[in-house]
N, C-alpha and C. Protein backbone atom coordinates (compact mmCIF):
# COMPACT_ATOMS: atom_id res chain seq x y z
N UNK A 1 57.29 -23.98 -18.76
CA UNK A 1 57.97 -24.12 -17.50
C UNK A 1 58.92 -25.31 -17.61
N UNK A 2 60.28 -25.15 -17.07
CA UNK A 2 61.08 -26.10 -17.81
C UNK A 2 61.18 -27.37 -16.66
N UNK A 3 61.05 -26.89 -15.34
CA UNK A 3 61.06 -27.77 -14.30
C UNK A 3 59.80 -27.96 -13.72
N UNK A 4 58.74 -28.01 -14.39
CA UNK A 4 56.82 -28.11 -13.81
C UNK A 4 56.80 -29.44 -13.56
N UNK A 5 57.44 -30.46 -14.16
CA UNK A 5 57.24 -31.86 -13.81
C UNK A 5 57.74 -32.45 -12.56
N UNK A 6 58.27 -31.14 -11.42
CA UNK A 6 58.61 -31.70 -10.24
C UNK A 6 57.05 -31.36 -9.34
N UNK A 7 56.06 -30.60 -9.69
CA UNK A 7 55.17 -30.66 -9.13
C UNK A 7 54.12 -31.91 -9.19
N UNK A 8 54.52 -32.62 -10.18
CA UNK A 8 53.62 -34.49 -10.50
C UNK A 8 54.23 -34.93 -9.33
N UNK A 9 55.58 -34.70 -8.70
CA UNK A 9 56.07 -35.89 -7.92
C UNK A 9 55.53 -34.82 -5.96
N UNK A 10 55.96 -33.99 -6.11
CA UNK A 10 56.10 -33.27 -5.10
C UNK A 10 54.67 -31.90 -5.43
N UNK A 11 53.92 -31.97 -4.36
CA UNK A 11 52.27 -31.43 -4.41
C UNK A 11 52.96 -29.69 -4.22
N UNK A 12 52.34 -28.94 -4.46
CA UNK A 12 52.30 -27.55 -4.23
C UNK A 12 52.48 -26.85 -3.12
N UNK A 13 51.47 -27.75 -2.54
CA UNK A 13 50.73 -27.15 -1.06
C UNK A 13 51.83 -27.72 0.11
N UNK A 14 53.22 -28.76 -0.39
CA UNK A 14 54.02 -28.97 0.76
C UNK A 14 55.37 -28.59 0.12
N UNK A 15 55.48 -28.68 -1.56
CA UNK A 15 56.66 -27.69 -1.77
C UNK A 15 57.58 -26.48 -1.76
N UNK A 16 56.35 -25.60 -1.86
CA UNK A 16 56.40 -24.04 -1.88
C UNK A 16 56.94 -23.97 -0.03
N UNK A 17 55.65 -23.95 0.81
CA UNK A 17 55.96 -23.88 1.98
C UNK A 17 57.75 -24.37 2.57
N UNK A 18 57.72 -25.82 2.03
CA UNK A 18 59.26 -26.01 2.22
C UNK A 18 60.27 -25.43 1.63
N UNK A 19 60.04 -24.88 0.64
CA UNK A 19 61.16 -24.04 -0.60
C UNK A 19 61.19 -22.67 0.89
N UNK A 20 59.85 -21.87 0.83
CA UNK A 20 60.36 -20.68 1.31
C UNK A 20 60.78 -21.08 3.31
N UNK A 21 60.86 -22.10 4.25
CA UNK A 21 61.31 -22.39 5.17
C UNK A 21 62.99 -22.61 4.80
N UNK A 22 62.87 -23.41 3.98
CA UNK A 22 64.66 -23.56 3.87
C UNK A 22 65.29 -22.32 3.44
N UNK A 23 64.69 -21.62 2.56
CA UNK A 23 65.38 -19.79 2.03
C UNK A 23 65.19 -19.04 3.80
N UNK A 24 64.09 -19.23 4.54
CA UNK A 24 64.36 -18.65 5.48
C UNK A 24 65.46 -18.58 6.94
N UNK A 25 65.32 -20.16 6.51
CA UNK A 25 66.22 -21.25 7.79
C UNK A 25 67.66 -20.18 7.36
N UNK A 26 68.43 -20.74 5.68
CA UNK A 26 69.41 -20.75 4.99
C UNK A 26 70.03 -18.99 5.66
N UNK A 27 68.65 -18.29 5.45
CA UNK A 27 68.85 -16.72 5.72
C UNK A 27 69.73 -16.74 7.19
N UNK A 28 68.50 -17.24 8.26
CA UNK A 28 68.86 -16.86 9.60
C UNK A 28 70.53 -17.41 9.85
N UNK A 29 70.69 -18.43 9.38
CA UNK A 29 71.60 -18.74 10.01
C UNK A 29 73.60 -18.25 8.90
N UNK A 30 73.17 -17.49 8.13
CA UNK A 30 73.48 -16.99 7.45
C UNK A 30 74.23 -15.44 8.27
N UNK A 31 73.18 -15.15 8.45
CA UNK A 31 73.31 -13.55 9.33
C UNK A 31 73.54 -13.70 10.49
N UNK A 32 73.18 -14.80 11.18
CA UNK A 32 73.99 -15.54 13.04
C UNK A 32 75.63 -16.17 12.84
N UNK A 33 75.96 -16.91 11.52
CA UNK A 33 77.36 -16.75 11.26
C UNK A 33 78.00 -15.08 11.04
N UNK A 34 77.71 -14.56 10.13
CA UNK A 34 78.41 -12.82 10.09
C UNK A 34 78.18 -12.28 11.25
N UNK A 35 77.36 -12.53 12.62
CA UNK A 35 77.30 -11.89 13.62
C UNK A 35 78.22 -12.50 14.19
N UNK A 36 78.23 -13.32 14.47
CA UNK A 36 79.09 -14.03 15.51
C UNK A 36 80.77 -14.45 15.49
N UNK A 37 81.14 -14.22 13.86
CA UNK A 37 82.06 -14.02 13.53
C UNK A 37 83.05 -13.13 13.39
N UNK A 38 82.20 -11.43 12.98
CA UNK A 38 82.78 -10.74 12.78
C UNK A 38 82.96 -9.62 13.92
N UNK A 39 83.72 -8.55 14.08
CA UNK A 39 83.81 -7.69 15.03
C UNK A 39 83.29 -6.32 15.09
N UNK A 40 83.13 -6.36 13.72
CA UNK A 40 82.54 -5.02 13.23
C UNK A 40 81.30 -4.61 13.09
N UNK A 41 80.19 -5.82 12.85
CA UNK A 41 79.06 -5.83 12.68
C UNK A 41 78.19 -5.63 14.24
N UNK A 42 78.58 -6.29 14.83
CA UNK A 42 78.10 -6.05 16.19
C UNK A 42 78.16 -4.06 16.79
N UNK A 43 79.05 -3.67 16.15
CA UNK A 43 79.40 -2.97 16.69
C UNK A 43 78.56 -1.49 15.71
N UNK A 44 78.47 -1.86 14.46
CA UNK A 44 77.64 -1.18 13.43
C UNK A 44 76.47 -1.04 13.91
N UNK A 45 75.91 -2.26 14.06
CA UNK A 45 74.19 -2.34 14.90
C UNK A 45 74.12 -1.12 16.21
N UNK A 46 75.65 -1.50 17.18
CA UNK A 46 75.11 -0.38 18.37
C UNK A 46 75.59 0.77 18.00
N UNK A 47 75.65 1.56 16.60
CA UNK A 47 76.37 2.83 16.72
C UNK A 47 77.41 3.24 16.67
N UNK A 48 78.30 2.79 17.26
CA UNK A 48 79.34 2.93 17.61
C UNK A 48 80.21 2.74 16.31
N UNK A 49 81.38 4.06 16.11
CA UNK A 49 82.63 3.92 14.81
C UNK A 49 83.92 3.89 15.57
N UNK A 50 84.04 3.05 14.22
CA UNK A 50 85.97 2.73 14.82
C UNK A 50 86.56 4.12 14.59
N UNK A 51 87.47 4.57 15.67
CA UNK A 51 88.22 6.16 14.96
C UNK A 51 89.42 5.62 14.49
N UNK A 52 89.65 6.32 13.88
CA UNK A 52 91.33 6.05 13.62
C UNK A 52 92.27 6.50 13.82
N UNK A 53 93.24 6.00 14.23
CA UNK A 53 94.72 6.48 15.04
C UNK A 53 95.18 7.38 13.94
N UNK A 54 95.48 8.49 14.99
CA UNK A 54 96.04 9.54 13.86
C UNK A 54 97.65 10.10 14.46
């Protein structure tokens, strides 16, 4: 294991837990920017397709 010597400094039982909170945090707010940004996604979720001008 090439990085095991961060578990001497930092315990198991409060690393892991914090590793997978920040991947989760990182997630949510990840997918609340593309919602809130975009116009299309909102609109994917309710169903609804763009038609196109013909």
């Amino acid at each position: 294991m090439t990085n095991g010597k961060i578990w001497l400094v930092v315990k198991p039982t409060v690393g892991i837990p914090l590793f997978l909170s920040a991947a989760v945090i990182a997630s949510v707010v990840v997918h609340a920017a593309v919602l809130t940004t975009t116009t299309w996604l909102p609109a994917y979720y309710q169903g609804s397709a763009a038609v196109a001008a013909e």
